[in-house]
C-alpha atoms as a PDB file:
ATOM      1  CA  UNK A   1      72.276  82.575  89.135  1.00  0.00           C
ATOM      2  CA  UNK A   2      68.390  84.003  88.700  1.00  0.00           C
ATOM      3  CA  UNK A   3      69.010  86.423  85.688  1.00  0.00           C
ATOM      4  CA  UNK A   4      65.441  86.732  85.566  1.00  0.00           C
ATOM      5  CA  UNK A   5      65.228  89.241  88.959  1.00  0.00           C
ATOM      6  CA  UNK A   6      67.935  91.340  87.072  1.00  0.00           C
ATOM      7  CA  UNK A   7      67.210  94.172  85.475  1.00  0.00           C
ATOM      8  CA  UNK A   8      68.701  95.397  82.444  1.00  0.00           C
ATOM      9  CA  UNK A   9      71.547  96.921  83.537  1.00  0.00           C
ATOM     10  CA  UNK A  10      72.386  94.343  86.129  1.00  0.00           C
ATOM     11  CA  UNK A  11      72.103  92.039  83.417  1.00  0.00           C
ATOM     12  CA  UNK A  12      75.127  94.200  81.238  1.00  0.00           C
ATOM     13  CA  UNK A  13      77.086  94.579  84.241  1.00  0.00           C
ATOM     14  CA  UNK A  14      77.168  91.027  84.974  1.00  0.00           C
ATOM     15  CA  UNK A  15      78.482  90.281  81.576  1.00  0.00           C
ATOM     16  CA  UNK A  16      80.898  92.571  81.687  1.00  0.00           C
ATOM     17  CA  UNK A  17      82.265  91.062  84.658  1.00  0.00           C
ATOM     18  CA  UNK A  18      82.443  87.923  83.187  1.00  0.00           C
ATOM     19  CA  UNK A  19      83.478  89.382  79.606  1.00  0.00           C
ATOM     20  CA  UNK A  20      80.524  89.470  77.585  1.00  0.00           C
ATOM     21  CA  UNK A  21      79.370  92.734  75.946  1.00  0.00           C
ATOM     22  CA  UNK A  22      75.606  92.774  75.996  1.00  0.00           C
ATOM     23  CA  UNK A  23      73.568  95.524  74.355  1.00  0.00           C
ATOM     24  CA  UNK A  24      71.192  97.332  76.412  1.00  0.00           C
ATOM     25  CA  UNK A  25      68.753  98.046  73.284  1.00  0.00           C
ATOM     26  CA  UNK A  26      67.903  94.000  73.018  1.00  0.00           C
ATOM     27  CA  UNK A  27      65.016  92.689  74.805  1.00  0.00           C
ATOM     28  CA  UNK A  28      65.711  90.898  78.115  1.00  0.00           C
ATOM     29  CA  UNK A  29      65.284  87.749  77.153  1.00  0.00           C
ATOM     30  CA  UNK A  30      67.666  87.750  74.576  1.00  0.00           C
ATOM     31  CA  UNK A  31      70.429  89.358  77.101  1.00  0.00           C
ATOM     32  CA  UNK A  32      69.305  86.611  79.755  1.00  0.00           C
ATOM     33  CA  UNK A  33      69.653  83.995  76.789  1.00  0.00           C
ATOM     34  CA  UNK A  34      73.320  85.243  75.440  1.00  0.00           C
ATOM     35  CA  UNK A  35      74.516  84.917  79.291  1.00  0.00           C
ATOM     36  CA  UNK A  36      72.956  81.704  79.691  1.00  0.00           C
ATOM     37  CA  UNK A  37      74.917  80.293  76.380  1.00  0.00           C
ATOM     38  CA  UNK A  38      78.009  82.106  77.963  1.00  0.00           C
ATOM     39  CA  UNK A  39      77.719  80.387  81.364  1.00  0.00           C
ATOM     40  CA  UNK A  40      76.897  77.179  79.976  1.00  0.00           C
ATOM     41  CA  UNK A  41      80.505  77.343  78.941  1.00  0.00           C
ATOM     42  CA  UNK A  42      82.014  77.803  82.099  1.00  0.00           C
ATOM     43  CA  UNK A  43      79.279  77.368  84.743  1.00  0.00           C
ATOM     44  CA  UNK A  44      81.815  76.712  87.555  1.00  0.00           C
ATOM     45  CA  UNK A  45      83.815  79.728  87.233  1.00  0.00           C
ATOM     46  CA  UNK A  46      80.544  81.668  86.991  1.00  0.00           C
ATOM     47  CA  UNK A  47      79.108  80.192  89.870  1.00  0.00           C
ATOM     48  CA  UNK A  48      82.059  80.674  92.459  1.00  0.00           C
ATOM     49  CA  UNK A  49      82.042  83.901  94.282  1.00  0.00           C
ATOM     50  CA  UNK A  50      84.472  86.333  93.244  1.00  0.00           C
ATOM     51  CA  UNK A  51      87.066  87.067  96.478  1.00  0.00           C
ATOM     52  CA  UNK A  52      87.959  90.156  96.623  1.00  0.00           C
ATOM     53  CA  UNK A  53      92.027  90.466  97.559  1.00  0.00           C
ATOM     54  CA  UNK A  54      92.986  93.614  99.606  1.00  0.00           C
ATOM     55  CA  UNK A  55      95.772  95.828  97.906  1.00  0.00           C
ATOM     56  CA  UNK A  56      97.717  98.378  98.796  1.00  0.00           C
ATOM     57  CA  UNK A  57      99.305  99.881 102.046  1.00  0.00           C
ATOM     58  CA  UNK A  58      96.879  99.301 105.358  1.00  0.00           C
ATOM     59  CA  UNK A  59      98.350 101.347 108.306  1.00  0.00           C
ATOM     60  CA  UNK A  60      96.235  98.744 111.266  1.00  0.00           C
ATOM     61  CA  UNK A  61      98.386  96.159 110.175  1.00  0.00           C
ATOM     62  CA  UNK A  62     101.016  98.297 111.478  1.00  0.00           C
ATOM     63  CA  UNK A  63     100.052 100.651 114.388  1.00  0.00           C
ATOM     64  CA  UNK A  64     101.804  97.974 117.075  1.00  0.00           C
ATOM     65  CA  UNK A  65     105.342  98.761 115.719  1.00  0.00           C
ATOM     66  CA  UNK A  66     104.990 102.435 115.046  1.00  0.00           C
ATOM     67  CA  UNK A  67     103.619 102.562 119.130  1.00  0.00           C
ATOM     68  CA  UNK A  68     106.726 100.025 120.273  1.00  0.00           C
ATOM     69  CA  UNK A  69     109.088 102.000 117.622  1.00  0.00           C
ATOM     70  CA  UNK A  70     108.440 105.530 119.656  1.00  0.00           C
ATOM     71  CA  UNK A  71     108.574 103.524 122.929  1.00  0.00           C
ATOM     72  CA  UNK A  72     112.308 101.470 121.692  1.00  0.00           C
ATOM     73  CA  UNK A  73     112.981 105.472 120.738  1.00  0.00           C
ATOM     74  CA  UNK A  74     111.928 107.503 123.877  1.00  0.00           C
ATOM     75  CA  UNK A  75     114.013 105.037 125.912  1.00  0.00           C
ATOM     76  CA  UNK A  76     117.011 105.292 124.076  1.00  0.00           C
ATOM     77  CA  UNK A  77     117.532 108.753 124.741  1.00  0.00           C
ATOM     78  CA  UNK A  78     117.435 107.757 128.237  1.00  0.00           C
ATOM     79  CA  UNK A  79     119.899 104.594 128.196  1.00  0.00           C
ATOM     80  CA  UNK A  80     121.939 102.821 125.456  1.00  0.00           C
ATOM     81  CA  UNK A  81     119.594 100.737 122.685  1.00  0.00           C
ATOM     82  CA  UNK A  82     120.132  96.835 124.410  1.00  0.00           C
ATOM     83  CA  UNK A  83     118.870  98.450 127.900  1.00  0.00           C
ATOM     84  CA  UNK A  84     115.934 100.167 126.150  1.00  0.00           C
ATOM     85  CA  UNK A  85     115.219  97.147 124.122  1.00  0.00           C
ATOM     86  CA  UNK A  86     115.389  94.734 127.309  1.00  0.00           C
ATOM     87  CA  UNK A  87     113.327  97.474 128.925  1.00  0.00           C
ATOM     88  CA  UNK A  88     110.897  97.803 126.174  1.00  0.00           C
ATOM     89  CA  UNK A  89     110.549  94.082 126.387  1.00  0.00           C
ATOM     90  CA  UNK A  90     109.965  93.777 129.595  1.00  0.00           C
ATOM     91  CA  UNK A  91     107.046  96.227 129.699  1.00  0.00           C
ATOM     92  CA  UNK A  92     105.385  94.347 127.115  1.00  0.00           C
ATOM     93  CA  UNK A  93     105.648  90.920 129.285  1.00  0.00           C
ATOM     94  CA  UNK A  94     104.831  92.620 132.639  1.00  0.00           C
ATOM     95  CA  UNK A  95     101.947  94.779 131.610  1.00  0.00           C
ATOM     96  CA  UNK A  96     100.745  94.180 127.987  1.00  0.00           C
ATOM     97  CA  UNK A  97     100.300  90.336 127.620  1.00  0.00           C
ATOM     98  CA  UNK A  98      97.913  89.373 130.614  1.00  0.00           C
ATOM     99  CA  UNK A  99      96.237  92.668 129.625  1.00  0.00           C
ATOM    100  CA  UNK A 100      95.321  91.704 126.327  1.00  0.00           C
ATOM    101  CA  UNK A 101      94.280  88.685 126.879  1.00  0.00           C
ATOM    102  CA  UNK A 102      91.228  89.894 129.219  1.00  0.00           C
ATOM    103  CA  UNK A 103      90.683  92.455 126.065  1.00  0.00           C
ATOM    104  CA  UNK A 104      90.480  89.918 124.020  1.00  0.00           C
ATOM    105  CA  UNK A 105      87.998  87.940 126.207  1.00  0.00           C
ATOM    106  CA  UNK A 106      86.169  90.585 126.957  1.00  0.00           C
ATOM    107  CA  UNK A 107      85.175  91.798 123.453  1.00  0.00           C
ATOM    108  CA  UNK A 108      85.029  88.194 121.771  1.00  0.00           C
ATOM    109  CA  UNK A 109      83.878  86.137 124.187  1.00  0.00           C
ATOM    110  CA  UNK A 110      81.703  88.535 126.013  1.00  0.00           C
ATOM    111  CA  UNK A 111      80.851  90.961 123.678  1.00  0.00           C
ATOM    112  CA  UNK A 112      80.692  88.120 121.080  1.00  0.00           C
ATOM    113  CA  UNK A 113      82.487  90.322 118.497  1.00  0.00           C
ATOM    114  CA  UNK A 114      84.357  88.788 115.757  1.00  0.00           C
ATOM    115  CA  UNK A 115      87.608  86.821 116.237  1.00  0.00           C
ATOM    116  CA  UNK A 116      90.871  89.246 116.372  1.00  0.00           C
ATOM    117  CA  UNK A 117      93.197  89.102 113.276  1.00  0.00           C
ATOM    118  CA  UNK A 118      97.184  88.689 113.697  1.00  0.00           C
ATOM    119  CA  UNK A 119      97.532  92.595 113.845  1.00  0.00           C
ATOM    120  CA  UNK A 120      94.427  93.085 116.370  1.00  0.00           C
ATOM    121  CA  UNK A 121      96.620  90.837 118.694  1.00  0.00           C
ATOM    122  CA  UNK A 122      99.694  93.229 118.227  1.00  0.00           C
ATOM    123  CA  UNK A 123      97.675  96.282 118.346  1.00  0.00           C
ATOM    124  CA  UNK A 124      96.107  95.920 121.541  1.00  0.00           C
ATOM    125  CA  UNK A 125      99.547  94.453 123.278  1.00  0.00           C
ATOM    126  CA  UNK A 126     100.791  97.809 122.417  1.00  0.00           C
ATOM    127  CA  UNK A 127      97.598  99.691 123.312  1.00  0.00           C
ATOM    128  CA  UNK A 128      97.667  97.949 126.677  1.00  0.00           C
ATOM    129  CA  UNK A 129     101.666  98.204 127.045  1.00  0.00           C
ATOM    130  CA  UNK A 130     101.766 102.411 126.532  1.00  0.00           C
ATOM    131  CA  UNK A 131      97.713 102.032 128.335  1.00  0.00           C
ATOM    132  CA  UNK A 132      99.645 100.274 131.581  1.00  0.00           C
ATOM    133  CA  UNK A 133     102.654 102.001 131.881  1.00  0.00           C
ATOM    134  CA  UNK A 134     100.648 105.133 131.737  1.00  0.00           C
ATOM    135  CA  UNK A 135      98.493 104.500 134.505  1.00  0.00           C
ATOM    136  CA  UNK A 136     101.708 103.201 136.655  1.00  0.00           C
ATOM    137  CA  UNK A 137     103.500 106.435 136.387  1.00  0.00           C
ATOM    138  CA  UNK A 138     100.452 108.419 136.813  1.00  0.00           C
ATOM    139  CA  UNK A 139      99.499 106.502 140.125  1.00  0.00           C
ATOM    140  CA  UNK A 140     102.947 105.754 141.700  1.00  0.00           C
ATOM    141  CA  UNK A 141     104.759 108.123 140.127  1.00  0.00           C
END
């Protein structure tokens, strides 16, 4: 790591990432010089990037059941819950799975995005299930 192209500041917060206190009222080189004695110590833990771990509740991960929850829900009213399951199901193979695959060609193969995650898959099979069945009762009724 360059301390030199730090500034002062950059310099503190560094340390204090790393714990080491550094006084902002010392000369640079002496701040550059106490890191460089602190790093010496452990130069590979201060050279490996820091990965940052997500915490906490993330509602994408999640969108797929809430969408094929209501849909389970709205046909249960309707019939009794292994009918609306097997139902539910069955919309999912008929209309969601070939559908999401051309999505998913589409936007990473064509639109060279970046490659889907486990809960873009899920996402857009319900997105195309509820976009499907839409469009079939609109059209035919």
């Amino acid at each position: 790591m360059n301390f030199n192209k730090m500034t002062k500041q950059q310099l503190k917060d560094y340390g204090e990432t790393i714990g080491i206190k550094l006084d902002l009222k010392k000369k640079k080189d002496v701040l550059i010089e106490e890191l460089n004695k602190a790093t010496v110590e452990d130069e590979t833990v201060a050279d490996m990037p820091v990965k940052q771990t997500q915490t906490g509740f993330d509602i994408k991960q999640y969108i797929w059941l809430i969408i094929f929850s209501i849909l389970l829900i709205a046909n249960t009213s309707l019939m009794n819950f292994p009918a609306a399951a097997g139902f539910v199901l069955g919309l999912i193979v008929k209309d969601g799975i070939l559908l999401t695959l051309v999505a998913w060609v589409i936007m990473t193969k064509v639109m060279k995005r970046e490659a889907w995650k486990w809960y873009d898959w899920l996402n857009m099979l319900a997105y195309t299930t509820v976009t499907a069945r839409a469009l079939y009762v609109m059209l035919i009724g």
